[in-house]
PDB file of N, CA and C in Angstrom:
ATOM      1  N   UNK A   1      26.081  52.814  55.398  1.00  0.00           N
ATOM      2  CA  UNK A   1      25.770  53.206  54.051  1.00  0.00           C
ATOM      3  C   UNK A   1      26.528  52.341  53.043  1.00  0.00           C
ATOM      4  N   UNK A   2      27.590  51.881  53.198  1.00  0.00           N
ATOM      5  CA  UNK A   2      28.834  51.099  52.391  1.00  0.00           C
ATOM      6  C   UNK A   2      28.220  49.592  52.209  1.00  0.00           C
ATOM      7  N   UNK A   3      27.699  49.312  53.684  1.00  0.00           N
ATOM      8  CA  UNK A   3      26.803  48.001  53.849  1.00  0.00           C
ATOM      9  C   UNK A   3      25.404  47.834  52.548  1.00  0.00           C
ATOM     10  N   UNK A   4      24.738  48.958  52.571  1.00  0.00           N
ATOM     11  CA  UNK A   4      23.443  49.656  52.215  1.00  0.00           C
ATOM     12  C   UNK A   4      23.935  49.169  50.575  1.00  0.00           C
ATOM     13  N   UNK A   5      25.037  49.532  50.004  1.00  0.00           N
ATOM     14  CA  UNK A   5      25.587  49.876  48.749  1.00  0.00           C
ATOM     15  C   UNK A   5      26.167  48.833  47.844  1.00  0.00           C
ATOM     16  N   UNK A   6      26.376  47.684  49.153  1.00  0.00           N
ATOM     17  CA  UNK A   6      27.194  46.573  48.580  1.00  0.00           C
ATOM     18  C   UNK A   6      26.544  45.771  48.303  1.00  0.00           C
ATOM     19  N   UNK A   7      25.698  45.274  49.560  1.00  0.00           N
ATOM     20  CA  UNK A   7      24.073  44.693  48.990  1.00  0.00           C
ATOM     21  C   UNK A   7      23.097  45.174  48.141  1.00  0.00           C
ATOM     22  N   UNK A   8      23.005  46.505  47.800  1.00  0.00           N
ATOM     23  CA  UNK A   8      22.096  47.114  46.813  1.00  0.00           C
ATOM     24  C   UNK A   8      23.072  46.144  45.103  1.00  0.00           C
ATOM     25  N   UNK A   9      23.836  45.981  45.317  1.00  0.00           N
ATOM     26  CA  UNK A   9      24.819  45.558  43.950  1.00  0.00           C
ATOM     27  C   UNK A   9      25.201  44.353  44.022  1.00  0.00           C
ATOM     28  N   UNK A  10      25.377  43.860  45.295  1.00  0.00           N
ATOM     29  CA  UNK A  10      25.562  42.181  44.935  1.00  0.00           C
ATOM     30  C   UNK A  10      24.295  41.377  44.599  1.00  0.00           C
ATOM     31  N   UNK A  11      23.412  41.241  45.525  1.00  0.00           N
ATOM     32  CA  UNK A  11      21.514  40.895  44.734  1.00  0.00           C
ATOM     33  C   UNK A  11      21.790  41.013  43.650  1.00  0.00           C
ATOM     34  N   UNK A  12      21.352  41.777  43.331  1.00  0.00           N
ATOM     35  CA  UNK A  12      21.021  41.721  41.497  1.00  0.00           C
ATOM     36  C   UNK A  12      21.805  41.418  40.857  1.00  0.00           C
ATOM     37  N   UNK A  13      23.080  41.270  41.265  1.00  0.00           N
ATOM     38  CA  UNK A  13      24.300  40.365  40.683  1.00  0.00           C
ATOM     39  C   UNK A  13      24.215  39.139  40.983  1.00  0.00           C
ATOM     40  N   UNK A  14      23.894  38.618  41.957  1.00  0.00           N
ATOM     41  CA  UNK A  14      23.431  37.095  42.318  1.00  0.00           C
ATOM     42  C   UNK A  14      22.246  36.638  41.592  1.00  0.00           C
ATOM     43  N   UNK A  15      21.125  37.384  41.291  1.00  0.00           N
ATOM     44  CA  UNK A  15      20.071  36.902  40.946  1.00  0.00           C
ATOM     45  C   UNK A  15      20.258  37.046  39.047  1.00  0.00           C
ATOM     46  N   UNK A  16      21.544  37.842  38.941  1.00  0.00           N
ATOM     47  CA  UNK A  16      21.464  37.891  37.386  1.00  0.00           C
ATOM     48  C   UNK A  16      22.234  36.545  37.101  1.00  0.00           C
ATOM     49  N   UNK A  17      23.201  36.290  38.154  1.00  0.00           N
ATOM     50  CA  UNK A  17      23.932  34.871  37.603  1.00  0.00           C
ATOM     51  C   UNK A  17      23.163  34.161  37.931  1.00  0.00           C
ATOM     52  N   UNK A  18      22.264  33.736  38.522  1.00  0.00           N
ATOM     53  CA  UNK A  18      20.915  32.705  38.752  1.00  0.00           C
ATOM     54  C   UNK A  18      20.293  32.892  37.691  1.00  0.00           C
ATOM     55  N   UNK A  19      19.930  33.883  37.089  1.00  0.00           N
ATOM     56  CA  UNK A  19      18.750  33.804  35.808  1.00  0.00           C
ATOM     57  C   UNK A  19      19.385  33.346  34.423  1.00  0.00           C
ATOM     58  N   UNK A  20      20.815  33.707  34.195  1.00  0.00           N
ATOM     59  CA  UNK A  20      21.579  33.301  33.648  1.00  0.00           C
ATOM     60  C   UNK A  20      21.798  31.719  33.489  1.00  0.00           C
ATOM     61  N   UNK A  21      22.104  30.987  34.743  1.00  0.00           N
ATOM     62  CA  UNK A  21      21.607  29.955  34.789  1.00  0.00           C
ATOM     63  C   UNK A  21      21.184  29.024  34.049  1.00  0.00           C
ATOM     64  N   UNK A  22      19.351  29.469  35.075  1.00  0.00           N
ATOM     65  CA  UNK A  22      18.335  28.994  34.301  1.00  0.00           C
ATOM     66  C   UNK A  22      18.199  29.524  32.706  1.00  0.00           C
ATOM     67  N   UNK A  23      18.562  30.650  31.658  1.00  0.00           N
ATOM     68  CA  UNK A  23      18.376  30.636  30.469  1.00  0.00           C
ATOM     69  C   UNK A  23      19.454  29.434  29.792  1.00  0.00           C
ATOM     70  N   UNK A  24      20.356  29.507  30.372  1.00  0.00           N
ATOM     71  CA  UNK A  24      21.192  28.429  29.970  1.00  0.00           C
ATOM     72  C   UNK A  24      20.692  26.676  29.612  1.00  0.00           C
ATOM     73  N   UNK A  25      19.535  26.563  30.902  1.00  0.00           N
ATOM     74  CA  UNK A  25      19.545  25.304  31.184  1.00  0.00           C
ATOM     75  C   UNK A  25      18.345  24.739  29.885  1.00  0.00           C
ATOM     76  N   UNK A  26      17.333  26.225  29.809  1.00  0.00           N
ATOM     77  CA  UNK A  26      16.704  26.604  29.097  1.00  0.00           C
ATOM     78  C   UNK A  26      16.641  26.001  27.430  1.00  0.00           C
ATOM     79  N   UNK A  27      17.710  26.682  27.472  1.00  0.00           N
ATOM     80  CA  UNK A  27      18.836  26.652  25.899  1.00  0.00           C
ATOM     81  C   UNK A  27      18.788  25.426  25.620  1.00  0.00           C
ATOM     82  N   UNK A  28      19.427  24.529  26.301  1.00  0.00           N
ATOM     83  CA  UNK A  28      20.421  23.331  26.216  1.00  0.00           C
ATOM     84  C   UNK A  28      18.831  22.520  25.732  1.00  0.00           C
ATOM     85  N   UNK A  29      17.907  22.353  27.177  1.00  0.00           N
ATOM     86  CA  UNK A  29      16.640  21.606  26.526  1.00  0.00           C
ATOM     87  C   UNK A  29      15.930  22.210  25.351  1.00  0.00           C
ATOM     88  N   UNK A  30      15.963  23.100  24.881  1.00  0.00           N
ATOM     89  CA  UNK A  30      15.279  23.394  23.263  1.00  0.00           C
ATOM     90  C   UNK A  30      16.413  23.245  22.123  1.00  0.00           C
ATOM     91  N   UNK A  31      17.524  22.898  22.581  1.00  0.00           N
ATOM     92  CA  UNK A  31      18.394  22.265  21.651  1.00  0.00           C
ATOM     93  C   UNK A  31      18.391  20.982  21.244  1.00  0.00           C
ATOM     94  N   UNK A  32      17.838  19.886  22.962  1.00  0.00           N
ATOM     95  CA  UNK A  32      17.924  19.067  22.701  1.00  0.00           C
ATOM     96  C   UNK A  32      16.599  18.882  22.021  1.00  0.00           C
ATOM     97  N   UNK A  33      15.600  19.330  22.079  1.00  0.00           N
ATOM     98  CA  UNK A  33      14.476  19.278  21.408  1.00  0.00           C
ATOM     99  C   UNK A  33      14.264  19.449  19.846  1.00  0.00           C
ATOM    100  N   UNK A  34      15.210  20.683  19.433  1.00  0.00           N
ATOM    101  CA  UNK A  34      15.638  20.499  18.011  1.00  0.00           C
ATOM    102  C   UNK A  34      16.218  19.491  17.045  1.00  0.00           C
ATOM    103  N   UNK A  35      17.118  19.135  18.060  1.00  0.00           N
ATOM    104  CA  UNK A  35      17.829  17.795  17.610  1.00  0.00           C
ATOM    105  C   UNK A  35      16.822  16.840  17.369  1.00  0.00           C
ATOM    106  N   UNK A  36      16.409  16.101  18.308  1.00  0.00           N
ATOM    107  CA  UNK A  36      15.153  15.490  18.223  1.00  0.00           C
ATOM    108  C   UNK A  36      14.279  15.443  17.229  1.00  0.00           C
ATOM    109  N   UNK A  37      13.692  16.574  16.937  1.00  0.00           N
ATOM    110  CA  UNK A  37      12.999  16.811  15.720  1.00  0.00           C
ATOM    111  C   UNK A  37      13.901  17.106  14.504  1.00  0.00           C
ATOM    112  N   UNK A  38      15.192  17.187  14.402  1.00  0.00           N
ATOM    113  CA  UNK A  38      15.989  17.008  13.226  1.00  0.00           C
ATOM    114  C   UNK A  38      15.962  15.937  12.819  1.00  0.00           C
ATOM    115  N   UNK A  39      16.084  14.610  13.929  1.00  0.00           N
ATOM    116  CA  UNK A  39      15.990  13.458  13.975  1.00  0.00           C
ATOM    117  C   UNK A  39      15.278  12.904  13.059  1.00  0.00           C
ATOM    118  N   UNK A  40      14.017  12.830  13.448  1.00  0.00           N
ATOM    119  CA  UNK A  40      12.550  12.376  13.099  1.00  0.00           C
ATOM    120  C   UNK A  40      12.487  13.073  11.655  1.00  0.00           C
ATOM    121  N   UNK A  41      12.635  13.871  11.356  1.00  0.00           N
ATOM    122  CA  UNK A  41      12.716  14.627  10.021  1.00  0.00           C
ATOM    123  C   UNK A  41      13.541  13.883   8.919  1.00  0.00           C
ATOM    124  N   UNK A  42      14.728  13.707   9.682  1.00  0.00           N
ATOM    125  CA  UNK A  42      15.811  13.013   8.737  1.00  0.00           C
ATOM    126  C   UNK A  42      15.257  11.671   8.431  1.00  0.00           C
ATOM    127  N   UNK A  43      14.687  10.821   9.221  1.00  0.00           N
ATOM    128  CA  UNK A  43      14.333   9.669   9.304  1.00  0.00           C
ATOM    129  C   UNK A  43      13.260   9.347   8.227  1.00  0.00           C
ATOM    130  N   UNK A  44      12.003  10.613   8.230  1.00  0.00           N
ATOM    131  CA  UNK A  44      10.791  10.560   7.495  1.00  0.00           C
ATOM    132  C   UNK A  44      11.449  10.657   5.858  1.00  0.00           C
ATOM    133  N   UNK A  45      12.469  11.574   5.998  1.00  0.00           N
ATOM    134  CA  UNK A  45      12.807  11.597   4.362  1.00  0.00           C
ATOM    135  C   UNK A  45      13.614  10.458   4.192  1.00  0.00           C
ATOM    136  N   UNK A  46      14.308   9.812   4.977  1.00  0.00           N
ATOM    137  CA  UNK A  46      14.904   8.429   4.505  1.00  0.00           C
ATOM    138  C   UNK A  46      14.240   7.719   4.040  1.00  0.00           C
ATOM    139  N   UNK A  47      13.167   7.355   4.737  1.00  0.00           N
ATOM    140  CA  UNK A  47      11.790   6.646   4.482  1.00  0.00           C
ATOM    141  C   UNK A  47      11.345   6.628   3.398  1.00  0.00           C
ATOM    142  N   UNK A  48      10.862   8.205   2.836  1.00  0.00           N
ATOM    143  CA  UNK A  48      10.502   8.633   1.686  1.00  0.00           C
ATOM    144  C   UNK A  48      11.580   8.191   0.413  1.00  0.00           C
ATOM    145  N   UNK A  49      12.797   8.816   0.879  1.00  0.00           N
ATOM    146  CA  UNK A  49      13.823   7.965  -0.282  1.00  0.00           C
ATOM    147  C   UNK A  49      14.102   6.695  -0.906  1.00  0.00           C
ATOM    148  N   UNK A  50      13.587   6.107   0.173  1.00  0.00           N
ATOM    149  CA  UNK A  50      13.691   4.576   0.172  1.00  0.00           C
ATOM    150  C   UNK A  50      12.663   4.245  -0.674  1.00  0.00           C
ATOM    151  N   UNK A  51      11.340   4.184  -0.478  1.00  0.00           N
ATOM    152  CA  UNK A  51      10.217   3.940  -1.403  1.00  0.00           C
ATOM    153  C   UNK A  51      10.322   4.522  -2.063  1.00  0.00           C
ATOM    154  N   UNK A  52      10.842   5.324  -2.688  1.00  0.00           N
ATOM    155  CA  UNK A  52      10.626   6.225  -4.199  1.00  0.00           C
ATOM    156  C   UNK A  52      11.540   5.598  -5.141  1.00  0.00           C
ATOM    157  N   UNK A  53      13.038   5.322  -4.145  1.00  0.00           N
ATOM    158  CA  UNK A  53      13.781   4.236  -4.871  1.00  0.00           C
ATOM    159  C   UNK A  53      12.887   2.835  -5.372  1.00  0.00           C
ATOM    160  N   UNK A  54      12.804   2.376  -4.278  1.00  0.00           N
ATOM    161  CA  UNK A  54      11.915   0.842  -4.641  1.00  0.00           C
ATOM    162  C   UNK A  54      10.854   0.587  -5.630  1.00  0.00           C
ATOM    163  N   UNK A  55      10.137   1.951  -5.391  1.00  0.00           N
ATOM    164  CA  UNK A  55       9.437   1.875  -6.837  1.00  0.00           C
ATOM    165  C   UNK A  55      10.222   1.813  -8.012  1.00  0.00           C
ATOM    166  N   UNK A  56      11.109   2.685  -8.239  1.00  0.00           N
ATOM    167  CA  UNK A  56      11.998   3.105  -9.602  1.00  0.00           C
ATOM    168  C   UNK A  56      12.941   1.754  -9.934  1.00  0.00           C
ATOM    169  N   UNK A  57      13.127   1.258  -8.462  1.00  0.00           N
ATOM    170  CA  UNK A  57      13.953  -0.003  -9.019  1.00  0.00           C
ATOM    171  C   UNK A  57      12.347  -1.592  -9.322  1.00  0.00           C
ATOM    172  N   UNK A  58      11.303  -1.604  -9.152  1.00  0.00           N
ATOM    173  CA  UNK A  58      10.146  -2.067  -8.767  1.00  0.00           C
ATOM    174  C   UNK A  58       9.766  -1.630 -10.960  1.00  0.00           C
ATOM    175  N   UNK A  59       9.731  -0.516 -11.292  1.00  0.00           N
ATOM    176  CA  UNK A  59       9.624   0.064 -12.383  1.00  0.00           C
ATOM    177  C   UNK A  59      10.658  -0.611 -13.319  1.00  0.00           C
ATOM    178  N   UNK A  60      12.149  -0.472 -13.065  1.00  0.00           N
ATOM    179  CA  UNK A  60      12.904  -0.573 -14.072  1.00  0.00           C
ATOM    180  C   UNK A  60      13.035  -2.082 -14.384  1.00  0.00           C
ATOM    181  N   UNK A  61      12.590  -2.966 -13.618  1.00  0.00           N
ATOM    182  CA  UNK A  61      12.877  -4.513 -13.518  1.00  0.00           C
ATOM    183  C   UNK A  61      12.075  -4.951 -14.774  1.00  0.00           C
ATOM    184  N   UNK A  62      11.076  -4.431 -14.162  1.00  0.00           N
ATOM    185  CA  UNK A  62       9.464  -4.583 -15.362  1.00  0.00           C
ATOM    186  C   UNK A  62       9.778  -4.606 -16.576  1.00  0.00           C
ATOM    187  N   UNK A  63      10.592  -3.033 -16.918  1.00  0.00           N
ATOM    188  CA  UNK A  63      10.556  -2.943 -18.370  1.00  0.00           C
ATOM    189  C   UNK A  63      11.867  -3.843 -18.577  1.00  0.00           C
ATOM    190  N   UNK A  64      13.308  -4.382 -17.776  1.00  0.00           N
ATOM    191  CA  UNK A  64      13.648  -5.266 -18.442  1.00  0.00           C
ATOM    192  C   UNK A  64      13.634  -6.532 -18.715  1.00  0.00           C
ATOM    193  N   UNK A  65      12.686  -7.273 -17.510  1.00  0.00           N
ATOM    194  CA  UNK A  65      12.035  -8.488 -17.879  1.00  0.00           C
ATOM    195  C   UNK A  65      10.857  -8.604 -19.251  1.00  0.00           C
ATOM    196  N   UNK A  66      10.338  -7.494 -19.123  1.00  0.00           N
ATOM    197  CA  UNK A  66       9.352  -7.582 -20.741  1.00  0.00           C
ATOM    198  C   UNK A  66      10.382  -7.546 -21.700  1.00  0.00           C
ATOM    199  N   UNK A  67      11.118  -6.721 -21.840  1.00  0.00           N
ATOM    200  CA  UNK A  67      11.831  -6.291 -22.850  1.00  0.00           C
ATOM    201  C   UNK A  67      12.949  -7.471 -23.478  1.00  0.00           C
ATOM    202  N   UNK A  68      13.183  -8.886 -21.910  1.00  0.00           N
ATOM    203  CA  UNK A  68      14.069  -9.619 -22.289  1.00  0.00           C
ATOM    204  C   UNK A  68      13.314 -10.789 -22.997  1.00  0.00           C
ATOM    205  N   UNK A  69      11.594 -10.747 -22.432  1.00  0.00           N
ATOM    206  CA  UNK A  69      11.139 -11.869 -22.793  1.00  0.00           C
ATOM    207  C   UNK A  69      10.533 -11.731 -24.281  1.00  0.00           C
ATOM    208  N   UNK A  70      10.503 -10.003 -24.057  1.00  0.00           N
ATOM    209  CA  UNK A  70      10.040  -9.991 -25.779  1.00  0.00           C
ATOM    210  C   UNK A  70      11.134 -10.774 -26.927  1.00  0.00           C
ATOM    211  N   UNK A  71      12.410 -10.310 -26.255  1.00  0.00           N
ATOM    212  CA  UNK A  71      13.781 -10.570 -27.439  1.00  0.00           C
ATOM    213  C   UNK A  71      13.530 -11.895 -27.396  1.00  0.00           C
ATOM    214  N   UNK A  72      13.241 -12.711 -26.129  1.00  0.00           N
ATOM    215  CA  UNK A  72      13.427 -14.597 -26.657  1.00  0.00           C
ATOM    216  C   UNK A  72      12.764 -14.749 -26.884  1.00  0.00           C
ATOM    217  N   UNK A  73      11.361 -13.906 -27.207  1.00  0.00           N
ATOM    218  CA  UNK A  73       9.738 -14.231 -28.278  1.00  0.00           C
ATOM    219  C   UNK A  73      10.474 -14.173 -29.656  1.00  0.00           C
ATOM    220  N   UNK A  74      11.211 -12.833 -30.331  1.00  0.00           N
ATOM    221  CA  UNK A  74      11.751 -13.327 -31.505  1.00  0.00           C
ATOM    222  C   UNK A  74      12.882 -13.915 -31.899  1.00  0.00           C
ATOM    223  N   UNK A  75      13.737 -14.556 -30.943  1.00  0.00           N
ATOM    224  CA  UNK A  75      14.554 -15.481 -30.921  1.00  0.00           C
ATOM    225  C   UNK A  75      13.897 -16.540 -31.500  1.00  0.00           C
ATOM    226  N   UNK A  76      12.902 -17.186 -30.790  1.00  0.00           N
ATOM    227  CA  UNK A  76      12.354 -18.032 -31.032  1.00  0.00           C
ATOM    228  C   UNK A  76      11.635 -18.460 -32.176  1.00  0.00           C
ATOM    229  N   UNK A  77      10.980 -17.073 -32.591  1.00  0.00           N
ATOM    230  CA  UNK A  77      10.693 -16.611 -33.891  1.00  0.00           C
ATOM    231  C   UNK A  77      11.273 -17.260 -35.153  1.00  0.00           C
ATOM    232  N   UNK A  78      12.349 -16.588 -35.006  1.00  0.00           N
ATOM    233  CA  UNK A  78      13.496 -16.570 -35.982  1.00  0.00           C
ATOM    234  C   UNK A  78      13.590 -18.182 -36.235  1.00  0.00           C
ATOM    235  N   UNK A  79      13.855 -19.121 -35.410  1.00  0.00           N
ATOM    236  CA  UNK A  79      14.509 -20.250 -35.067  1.00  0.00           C
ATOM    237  C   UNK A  79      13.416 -21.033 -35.517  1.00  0.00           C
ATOM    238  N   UNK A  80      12.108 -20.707 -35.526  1.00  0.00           N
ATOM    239  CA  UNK A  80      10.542 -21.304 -35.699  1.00  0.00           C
ATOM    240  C   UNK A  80      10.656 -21.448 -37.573  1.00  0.00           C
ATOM    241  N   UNK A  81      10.813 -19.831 -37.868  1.00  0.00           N
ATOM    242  CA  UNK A  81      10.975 -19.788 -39.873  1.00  0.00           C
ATOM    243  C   UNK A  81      12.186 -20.589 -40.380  1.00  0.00           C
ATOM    244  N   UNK A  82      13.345 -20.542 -39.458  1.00  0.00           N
ATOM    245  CA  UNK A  82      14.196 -21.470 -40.181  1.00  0.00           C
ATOM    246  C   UNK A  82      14.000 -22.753 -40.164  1.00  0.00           C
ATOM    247  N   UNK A  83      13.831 -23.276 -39.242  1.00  0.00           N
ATOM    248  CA  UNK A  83      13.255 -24.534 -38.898  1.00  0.00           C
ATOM    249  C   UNK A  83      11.899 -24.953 -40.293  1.00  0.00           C
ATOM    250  N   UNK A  84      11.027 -24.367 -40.034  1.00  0.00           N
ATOM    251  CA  UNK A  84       9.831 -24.949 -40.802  1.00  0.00           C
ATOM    252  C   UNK A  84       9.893 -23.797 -41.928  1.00  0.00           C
ATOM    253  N   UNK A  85       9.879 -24.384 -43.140  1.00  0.00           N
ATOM    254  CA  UNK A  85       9.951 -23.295 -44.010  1.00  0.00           C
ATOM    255  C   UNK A  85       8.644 -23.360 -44.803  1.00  0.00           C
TER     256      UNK A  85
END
Protein backbone atom coordinates (compact mmCIF):
# COMPACT_ATOMS: atom_id res chain seq x y z
CA UNK A 1 0.00 0.00 0.00
CA UNK A 2 3.07 2.50 0.94
CA UNK A 3 4.45 1.30 -2.60
CA UNK A 4 0.71 2.02 -4.10
CA UNK A 5 1.05 5.70 -2.37
CA UNK A 6 4.45 6.72 -3.30
CA UNK A 7 3.99 6.13 -6.89
CA UNK A 8 0.42 7.48 -6.85
CA UNK A 9 2.58 10.99 -5.83
CA UNK A 10 5.78 10.76 -7.44
CA UNK A 11 4.15 10.50 -11.36
CA UNK A 12 2.43 13.41 -11.24
CA UNK A 13 5.29 14.99 -9.64
CA UNK A 14 7.56 13.84 -12.40
CA UNK A 15 5.26 14.64 -15.10
CA UNK A 16 4.53 18.15 -13.45
CA UNK A 17 8.37 18.89 -13.53
CA UNK A 18 8.36 17.66 -17.22
CA UNK A 19 5.46 19.95 -18.19
CA UNK A 20 7.08 22.61 -16.39
CA UNK A 21 9.85 22.10 -18.53
CA UNK A 22 8.39 22.19 -21.65
CA UNK A 23 6.26 25.62 -20.60
CA UNK A 24 9.54 26.98 -19.90
CA UNK A 25 11.11 26.08 -23.17
CA UNK A 26 7.86 27.39 -24.51
CA UNK A 27 8.37 30.84 -22.90
CA UNK A 28 11.90 31.39 -23.85
CA UNK A 29 10.88 30.76 -27.84
CA UNK A 30 7.91 33.37 -27.76
CA UNK A 31 10.30 35.66 -26.15
CA UNK A 32 12.63 35.13 -28.57
CA UNK A 33 9.99 35.77 -31.07
CA UNK A 34 8.98 39.04 -29.44
CA UNK A 35 12.26 40.28 -29.54
CA UNK A 36 12.43 39.64 -33.06
CA UNK A 37 9.49 41.47 -33.87
CA UNK A 38 10.61 44.36 -31.51
CA UNK A 39 13.42 44.26 -33.80
CA UNK A 40 11.85 44.72 -37.13
CA UNK A 41 9.53 47.33 -35.58
CA UNK A 42 12.35 49.39 -34.30
CA UNK A 43 14.03 49.18 -37.59
CA UNK A 44 10.71 50.18 -39.72
CA UNK A 45 10.44 53.37 -37.56
CA UNK A 46 14.13 54.15 -38.02
CA UNK A 47 13.49 53.97 -41.55
CA UNK A 48 10.53 56.10 -41.27
CA UNK A 49 12.62 58.69 -39.21
CA UNK A 50 15.16 58.83 -41.51
CA UNK A 51 13.06 59.88 -44.58
CA UNK A 52 10.94 62.26 -42.82
CA UNK A 53 14.23 63.80 -41.73
CA UNK A 54 15.62 63.86 -45.35
CA UNK A 55 12.77 65.39 -46.59
CA UNK A 56 12.78 68.28 -43.88
CA UNK A 57 16.45 68.60 -44.41
CA UNK A 58 15.65 68.08 -48.64
CA UNK A 59 12.86 71.12 -47.70
CA UNK A 60 14.98 73.42 -45.64
CA UNK A 61 18.01 73.58 -48.21
CA UNK A 62 15.47 74.80 -50.88
CA UNK A 63 14.20 77.61 -49.03
CA UNK A 64 17.84 78.62 -48.19
CA UNK A 65 19.35 78.37 -51.50
CA UNK A 66 16.29 80.53 -52.99
CA UNK A 67 16.38 82.77 -50.29
CA UNK A 68 20.38 83.19 -50.75
CA UNK A 69 20.08 83.59 -54.44
CA UNK A 70 17.27 85.96 -54.10
CA UNK A 71 19.64 88.31 -51.65
CA UNK A 72 22.58 88.21 -54.53
CA UNK A 73 19.60 89.09 -57.12
CA UNK A 74 19.40 92.40 -55.04
CA UNK A 75 22.90 92.69 -54.30
CA UNK A 76 23.38 92.88 -57.63
CA UNK A 77 20.58 95.11 -58.01
CA UNK A 78 21.80 97.61 -55.88
CA UNK A 79 25.38 97.55 -57.49
CA UNK A 80 23.51 97.68 -61.20
CA UNK A 81 21.64 101.53 -59.94
CA UNK A 82 24.83 102.67 -58.59
CA UNK A 83 26.82 101.81 -61.28
CA UNK A 84 24.51 103.15 -64.18
CA UNK A 85 22.58 105.99 -63.06
Amino acid sequence: MFRLLIASITLPAILTIGMASLIAQTTAKEDLKDAKEDVKEAGKATGKAAKKTGKAVKKTTKKVVNKAAEKTEDGADAVRRKTNP
